[in-house]
Protein backbone atom coordinates (compact mmCIF):
# COMPACT_ATOMS: atom_id res chain seq x y z
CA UNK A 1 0.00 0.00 0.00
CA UNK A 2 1.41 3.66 -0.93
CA UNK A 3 1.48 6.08 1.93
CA UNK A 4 0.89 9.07 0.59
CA UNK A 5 -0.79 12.36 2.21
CA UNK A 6 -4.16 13.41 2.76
CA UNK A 7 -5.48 16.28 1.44
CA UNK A 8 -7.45 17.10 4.12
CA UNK A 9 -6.32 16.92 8.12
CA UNK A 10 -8.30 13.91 9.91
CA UNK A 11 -8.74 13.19 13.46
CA UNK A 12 -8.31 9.98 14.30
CA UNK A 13 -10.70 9.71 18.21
CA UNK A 14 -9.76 7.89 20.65
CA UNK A 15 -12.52 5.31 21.98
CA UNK A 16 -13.80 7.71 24.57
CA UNK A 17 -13.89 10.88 22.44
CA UNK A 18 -15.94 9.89 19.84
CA UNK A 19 -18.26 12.59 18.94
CA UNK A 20 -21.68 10.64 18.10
CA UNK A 21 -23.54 10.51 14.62
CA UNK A 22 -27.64 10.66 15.45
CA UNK A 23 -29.51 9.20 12.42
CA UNK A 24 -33.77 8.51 12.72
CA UNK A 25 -33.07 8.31 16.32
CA UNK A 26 -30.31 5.83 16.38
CA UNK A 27 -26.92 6.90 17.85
CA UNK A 28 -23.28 5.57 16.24
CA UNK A 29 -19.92 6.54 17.40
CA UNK A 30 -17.26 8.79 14.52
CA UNK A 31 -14.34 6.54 14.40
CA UNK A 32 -12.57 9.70 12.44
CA UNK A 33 -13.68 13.51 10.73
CA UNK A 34 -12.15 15.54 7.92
CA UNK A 35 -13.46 18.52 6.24
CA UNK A 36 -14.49 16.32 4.17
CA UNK A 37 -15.62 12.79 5.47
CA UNK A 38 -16.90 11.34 8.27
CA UNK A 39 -16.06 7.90 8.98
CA UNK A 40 -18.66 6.00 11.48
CA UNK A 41 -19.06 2.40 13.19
CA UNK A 42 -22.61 0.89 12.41
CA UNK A 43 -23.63 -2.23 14.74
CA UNK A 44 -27.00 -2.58 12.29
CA UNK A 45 -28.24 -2.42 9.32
CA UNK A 46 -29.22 1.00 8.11
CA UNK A 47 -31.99 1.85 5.72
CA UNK A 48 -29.24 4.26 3.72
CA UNK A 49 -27.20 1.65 3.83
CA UNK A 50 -25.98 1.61 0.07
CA UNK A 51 -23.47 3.72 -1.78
CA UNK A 52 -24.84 6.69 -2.97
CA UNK A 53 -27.55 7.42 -0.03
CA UNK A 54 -28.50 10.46 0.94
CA UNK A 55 -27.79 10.85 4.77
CA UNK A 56 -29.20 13.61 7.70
CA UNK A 57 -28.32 13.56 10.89
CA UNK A 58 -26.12 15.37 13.31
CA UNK A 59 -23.04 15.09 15.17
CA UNK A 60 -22.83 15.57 18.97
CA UNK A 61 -19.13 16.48 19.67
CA UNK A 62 -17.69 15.88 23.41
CA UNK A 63 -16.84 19.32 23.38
CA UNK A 64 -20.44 20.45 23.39
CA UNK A 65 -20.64 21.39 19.78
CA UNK A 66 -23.15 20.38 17.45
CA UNK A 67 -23.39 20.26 13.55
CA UNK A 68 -26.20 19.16 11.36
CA UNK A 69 -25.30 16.82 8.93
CA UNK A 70 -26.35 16.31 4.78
CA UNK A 71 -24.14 14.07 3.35
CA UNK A 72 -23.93 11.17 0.51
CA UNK A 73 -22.64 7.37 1.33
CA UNK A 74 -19.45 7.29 -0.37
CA UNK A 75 -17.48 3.62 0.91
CA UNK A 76 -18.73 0.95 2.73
CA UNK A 77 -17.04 -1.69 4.88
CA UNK A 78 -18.24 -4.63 7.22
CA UNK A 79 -18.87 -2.11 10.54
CA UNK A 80 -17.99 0.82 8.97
CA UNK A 81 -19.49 3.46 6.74
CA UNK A 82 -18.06 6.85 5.29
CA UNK A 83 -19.86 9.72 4.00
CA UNK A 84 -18.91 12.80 2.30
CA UNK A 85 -20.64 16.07 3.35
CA UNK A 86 -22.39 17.90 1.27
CA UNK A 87 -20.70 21.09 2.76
CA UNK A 88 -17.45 20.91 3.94
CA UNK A 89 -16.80 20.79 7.64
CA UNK A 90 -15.53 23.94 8.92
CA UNK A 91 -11.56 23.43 9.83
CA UNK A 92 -11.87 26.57 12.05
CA UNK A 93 -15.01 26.27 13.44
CA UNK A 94 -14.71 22.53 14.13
CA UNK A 95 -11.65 20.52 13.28
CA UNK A 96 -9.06 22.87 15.34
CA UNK A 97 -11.40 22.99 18.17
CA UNK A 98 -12.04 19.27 18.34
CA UNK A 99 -7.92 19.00 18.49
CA UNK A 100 -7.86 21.51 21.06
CA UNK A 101 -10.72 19.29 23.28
CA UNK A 102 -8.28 16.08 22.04
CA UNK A 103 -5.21 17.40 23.40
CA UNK A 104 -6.62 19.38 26.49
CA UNK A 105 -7.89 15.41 27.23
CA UNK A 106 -5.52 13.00 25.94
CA UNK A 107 -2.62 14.97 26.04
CA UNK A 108 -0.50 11.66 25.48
CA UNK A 109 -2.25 10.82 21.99
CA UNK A 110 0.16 11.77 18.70
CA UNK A 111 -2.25 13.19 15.99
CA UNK A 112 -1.29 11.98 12.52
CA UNK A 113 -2.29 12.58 9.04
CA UNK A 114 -2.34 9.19 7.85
């Protein structure tokens, strides 16, 4: 596999930081977040589960922020599904603040871009 950079900077959460994804009142924990994907652990079958679905929901981050979320199924794996937003997730408003809350917590974690 070539290792190669990311375009976009992704936080990778530790078990007990995972911000949670609420879809039609079902709850599922963000293994990892980009400007532009979101990466989440299913434990069920999902209605949109199918590449291409439309997806609503919103994201409940540890820090107490919120974001609604429109976004489009893009991969698919056994307990994990990834979609792409259809706006981009704010790197100011969100990303740098959710690596502030990381650090301020788990000062010991190394962020990475891989």
């Amino acid at each position: 596999m070539e290792n190669h950079k990311r375009q976009f900077y992704r936080i990778n959460y530790p078990v007990d930081a995972r911000p949670r994804l609420r879809i039609n009142k079902k709850s599922y924990d963000i293994i990892d977040i980009s400007e532009e994907g979101i990466k989440f652990r299913y434990d069920e079958v999902l209605e949109e589960r199918h590449l291409g679905a439309k997806i609503r929901g919103t994201i409940t981050f540890k820090g107490g922020q919120a974001l609604d979320l429109k976004g489009t199924v893009t991969r698919l794996f056994k307990e994990d599904m990834i979609i792409k937003p259809k706006e981009s997730i704010s790197y100011e408003d969100i990303i740098i603040k959710e690596q502030l809350y990381i650090l301020k917590n788990y000062p010991l974690l190394k962020f990475s871009q891989e």
